[in-house]
PDB file of N, CA and C in Angstrom:
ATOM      1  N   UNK A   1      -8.824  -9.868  35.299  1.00  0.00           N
ATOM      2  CA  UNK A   1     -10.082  -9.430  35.867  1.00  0.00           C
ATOM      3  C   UNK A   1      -9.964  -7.985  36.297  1.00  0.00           C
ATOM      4  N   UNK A   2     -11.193  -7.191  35.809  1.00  0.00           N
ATOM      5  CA  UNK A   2     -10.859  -5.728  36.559  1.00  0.00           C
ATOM      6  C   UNK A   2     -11.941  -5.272  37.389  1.00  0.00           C
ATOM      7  N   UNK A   3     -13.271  -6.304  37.376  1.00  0.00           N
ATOM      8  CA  UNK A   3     -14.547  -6.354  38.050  1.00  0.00           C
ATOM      9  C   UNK A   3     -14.509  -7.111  39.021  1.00  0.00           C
ATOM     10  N   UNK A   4     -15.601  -6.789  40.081  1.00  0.00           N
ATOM     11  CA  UNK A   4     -16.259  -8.255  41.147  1.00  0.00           C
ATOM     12  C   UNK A   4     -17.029  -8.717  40.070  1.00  0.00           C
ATOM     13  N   UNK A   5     -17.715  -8.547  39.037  1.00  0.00           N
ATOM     14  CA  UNK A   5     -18.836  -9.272  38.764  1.00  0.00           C
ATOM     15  C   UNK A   5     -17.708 -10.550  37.593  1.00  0.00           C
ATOM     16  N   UNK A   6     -16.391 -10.023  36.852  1.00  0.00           N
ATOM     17  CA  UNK A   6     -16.064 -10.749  36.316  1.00  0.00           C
ATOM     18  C   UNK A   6     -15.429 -12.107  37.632  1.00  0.00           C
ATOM     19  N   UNK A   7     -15.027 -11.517  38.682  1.00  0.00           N
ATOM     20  CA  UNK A   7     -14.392 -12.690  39.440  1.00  0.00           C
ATOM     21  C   UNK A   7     -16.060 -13.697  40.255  1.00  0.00           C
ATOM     22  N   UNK A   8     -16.729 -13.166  39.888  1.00  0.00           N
ATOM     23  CA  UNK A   8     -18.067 -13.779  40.331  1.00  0.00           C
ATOM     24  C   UNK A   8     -18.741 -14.585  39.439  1.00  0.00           C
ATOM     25  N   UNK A   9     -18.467 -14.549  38.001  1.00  0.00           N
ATOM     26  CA  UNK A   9     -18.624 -14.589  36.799  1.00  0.00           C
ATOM     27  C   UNK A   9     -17.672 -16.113  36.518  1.00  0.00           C
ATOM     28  N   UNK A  10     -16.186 -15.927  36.957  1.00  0.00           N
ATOM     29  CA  UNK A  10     -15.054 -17.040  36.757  1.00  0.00           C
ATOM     30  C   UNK A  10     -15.168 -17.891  36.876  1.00  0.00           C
ATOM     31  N   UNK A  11     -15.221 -19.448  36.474  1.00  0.00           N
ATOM     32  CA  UNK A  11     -14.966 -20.746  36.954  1.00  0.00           C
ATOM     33  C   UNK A  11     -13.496 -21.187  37.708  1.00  0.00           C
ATOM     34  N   UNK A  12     -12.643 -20.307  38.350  1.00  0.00           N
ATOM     35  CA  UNK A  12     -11.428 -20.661  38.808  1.00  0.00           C
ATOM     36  C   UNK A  12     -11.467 -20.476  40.119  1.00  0.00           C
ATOM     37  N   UNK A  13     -11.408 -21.316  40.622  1.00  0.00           N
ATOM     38  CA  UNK A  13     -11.020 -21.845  41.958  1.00  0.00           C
ATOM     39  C   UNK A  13     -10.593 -20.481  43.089  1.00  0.00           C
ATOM     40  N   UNK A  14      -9.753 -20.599  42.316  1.00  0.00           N
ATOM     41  CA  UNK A  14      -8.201 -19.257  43.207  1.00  0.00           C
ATOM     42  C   UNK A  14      -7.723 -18.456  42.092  1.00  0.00           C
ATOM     43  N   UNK A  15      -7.973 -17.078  42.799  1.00  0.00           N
ATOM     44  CA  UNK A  15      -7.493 -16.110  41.909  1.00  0.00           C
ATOM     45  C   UNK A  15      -6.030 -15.740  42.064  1.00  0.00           C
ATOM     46  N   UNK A  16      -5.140 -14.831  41.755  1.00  0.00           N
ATOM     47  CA  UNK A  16      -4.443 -14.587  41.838  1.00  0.00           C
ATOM     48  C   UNK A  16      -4.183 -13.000  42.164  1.00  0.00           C
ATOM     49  N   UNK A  17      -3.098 -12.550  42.893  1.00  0.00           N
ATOM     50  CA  UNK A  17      -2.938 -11.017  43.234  1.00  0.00           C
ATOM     51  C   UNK A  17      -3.300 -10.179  42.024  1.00  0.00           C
ATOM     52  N   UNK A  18      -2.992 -10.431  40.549  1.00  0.00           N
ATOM     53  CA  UNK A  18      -3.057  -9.550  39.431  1.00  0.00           C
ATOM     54  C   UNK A  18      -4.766  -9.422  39.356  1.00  0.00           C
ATOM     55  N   UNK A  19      -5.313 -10.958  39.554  1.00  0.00           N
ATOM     56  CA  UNK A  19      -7.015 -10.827  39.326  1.00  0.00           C
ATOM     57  C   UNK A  19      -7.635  -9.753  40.176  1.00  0.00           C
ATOM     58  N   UNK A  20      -7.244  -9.722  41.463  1.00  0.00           N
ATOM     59  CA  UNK A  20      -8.065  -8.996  42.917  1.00  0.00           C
ATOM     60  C   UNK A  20      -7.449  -7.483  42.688  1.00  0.00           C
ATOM     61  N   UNK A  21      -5.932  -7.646  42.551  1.00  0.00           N
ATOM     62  CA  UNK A  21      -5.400  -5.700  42.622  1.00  0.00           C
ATOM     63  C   UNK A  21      -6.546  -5.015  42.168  1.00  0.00           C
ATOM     64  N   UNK A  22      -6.889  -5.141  40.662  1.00  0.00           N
ATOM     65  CA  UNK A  22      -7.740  -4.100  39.997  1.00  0.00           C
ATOM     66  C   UNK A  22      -9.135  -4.079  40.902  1.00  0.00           C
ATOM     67  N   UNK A  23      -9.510  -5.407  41.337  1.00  0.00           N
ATOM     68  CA  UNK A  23     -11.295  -5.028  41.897  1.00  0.00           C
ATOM     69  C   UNK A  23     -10.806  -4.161  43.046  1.00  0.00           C
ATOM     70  N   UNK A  24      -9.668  -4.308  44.143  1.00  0.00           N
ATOM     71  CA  UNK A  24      -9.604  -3.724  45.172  1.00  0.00           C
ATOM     72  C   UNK A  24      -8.547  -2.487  45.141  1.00  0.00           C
ATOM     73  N   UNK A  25      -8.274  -2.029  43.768  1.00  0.00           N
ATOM     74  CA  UNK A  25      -7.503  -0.652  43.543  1.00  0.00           C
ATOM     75  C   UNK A  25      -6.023  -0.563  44.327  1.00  0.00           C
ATOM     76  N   UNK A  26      -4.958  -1.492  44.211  1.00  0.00           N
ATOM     77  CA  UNK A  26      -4.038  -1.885  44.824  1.00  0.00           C
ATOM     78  C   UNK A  26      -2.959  -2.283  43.760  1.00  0.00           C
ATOM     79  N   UNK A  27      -2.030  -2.211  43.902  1.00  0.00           N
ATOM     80  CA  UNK A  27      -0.233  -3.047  43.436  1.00  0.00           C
ATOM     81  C   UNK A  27      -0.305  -4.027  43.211  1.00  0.00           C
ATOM     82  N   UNK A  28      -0.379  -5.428  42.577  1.00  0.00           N
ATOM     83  CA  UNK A  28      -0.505  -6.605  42.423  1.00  0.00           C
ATOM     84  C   UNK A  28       0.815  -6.435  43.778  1.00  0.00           C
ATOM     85  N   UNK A  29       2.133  -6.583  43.285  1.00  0.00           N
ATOM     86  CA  UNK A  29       2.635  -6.475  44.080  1.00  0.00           C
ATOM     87  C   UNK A  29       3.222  -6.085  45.660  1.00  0.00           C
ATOM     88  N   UNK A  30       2.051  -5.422  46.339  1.00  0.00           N
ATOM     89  CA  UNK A  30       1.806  -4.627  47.497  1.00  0.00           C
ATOM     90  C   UNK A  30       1.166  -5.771  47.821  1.00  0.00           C
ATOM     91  N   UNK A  31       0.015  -6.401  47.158  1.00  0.00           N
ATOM     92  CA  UNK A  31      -1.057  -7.092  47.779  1.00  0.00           C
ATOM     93  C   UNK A  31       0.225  -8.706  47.884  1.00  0.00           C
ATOM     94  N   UNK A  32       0.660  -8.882  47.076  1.00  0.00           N
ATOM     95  CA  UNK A  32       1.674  -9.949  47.365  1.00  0.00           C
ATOM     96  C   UNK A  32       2.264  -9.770  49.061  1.00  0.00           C
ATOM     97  N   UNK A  33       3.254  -8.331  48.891  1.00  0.00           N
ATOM     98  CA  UNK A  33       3.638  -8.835  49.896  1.00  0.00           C
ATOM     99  C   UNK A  33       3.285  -8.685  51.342  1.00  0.00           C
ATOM    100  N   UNK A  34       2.050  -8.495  51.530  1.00  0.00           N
ATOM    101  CA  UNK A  34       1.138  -8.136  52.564  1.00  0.00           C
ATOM    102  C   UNK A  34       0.449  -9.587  52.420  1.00  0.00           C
ATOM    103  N   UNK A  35       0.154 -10.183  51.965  1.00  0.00           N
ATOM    104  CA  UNK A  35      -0.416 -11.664  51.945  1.00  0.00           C
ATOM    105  C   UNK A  35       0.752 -12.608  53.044  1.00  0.00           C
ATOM    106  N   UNK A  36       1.934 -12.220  52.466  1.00  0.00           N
ATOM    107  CA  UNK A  36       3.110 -12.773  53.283  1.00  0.00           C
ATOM    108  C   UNK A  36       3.582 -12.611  54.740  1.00  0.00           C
ATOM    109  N   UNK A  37       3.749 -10.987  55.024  1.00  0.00           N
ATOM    110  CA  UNK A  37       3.884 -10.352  55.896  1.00  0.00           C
ATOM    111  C   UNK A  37       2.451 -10.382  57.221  1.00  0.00           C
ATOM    112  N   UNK A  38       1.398 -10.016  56.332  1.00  0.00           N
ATOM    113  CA  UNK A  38       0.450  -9.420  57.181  1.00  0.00           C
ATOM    114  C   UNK A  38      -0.790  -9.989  56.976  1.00  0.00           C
ATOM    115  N   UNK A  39      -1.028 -11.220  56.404  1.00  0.00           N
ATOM    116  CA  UNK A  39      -2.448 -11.981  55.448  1.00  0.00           C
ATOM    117  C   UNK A  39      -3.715 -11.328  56.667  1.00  0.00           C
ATOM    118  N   UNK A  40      -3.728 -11.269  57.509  1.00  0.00           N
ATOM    119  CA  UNK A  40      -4.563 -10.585  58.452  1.00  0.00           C
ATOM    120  C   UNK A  40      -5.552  -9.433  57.837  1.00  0.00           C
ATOM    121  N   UNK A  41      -4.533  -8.892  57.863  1.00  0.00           N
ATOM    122  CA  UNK A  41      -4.945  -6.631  57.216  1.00  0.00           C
ATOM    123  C   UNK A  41      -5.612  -7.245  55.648  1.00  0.00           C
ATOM    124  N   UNK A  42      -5.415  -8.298  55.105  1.00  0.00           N
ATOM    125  CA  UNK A  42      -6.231  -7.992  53.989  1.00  0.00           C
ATOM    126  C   UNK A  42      -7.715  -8.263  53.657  1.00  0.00           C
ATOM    127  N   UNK A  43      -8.047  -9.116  55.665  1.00  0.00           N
ATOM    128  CA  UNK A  43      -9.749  -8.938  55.163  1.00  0.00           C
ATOM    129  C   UNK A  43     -10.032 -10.177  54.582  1.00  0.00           C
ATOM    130  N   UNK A  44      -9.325 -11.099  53.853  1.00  0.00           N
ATOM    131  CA  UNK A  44     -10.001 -12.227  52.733  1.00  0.00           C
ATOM    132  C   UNK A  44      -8.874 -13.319  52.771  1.00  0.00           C
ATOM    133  N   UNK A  45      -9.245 -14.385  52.735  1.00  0.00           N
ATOM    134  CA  UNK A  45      -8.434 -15.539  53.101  1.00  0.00           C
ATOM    135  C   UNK A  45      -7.438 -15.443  51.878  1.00  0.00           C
ATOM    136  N   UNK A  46      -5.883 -16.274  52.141  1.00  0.00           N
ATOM    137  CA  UNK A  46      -4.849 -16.403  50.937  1.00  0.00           C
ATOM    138  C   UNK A  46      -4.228 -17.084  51.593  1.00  0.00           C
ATOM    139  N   UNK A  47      -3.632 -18.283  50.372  1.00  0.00           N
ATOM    140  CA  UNK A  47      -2.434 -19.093  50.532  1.00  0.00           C
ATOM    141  C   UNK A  47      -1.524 -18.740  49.955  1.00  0.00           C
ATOM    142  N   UNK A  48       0.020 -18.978  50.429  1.00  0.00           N
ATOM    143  CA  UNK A  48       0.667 -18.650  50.245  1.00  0.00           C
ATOM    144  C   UNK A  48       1.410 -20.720  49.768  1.00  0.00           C
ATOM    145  N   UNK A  49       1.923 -20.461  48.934  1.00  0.00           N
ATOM    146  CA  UNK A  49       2.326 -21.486  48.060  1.00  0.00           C
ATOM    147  C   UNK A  49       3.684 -21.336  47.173  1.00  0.00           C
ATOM    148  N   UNK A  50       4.884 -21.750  48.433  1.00  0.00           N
ATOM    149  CA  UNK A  50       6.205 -21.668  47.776  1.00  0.00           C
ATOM    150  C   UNK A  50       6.075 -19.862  47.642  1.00  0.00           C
ATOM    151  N   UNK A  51       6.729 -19.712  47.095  1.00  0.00           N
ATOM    152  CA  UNK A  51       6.887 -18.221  46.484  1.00  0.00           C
ATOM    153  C   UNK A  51       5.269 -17.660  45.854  1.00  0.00           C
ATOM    154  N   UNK A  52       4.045 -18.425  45.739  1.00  0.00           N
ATOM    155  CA  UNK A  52       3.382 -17.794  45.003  1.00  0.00           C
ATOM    156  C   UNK A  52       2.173 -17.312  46.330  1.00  0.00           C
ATOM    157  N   UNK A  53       1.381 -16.888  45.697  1.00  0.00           N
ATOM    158  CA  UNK A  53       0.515 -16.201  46.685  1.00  0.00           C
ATOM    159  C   UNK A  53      -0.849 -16.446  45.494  1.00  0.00           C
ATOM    160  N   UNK A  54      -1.613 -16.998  46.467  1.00  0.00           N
ATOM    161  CA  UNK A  54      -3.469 -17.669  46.110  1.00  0.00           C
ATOM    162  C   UNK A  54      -4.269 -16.883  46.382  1.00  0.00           C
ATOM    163  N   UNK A  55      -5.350 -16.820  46.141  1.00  0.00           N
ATOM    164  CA  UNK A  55      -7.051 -16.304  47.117  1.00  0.00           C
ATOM    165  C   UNK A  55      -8.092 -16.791  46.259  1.00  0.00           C
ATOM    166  N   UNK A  56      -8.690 -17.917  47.508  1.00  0.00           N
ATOM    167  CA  UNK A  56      -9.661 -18.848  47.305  1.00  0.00           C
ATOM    168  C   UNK A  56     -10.870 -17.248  46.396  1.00  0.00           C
ATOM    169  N   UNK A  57     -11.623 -17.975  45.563  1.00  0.00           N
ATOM    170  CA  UNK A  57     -11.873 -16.791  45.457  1.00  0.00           C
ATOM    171  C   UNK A  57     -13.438 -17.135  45.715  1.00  0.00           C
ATOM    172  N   UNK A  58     -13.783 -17.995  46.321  1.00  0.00           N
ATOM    173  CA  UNK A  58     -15.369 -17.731  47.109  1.00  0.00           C
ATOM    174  C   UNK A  58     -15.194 -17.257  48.670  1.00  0.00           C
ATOM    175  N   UNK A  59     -14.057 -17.476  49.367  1.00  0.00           N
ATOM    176  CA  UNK A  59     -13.449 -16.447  50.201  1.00  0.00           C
ATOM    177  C   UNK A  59     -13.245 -15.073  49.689  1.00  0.00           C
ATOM    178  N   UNK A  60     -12.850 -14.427  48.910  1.00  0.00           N
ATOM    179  CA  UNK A  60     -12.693 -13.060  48.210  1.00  0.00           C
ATOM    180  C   UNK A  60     -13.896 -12.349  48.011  1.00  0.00           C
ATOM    181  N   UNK A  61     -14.756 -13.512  47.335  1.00  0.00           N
ATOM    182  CA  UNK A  61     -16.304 -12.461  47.134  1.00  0.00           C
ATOM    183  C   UNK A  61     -17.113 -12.293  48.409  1.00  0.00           C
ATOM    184  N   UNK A  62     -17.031 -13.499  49.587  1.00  0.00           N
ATOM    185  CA  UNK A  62     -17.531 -13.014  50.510  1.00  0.00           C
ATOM    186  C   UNK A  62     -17.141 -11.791  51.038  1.00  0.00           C
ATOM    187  N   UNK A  63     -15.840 -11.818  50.972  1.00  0.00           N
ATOM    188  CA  UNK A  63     -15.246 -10.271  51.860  1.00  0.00           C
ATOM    189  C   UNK A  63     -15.511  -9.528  51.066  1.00  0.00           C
ATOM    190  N   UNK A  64     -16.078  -9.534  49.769  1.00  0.00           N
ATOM    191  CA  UNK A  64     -16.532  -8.174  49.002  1.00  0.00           C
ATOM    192  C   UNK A  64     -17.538  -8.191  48.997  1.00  0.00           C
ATOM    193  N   UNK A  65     -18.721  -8.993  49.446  1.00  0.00           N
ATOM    194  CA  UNK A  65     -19.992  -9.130  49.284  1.00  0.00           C
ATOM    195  C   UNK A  65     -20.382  -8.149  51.254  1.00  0.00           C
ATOM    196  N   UNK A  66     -19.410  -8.000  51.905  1.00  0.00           N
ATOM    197  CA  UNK A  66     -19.640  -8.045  53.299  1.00  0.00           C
ATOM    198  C   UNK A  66     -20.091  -9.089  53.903  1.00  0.00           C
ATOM    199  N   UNK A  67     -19.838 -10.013  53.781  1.00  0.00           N
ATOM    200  CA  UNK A  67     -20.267 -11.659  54.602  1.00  0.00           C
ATOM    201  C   UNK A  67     -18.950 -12.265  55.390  1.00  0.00           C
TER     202      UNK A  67
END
């Protein structure tokens, strides 16, 4: 995904750090480990799952929608 309108667009549940980096101009990897460290500072809900890292992604568009 490199749009909001494609992650608005998606039938998937939970996106992943690679889907969101590009809409929010970020590191896939930065946004990983700030999900871990700091899930707070990023504004939009995420699970963290074993080693992997989630974001509900009707949580995601709200925080991009401003809601």
């Amino acid at each position: 995904m490199k749009t909001l309108f494609e992650a608005i667009s998606s039938d998937k549940d939970v996106l992943t750090p690679s889907d969101v980096a590009p809409i929010i101009g970020v590191d896939p990897q930065d946004l990983r480990d700030t999900a871990r460290t700091h899930p707070e500072r990023l504004g939009f809900p995420v699970m963290i799952i074993g080693s992997r890292v989630k974001i509900p992604r009707a949580g995601f568009i709200r925080f991009m929608e401003g809601k």
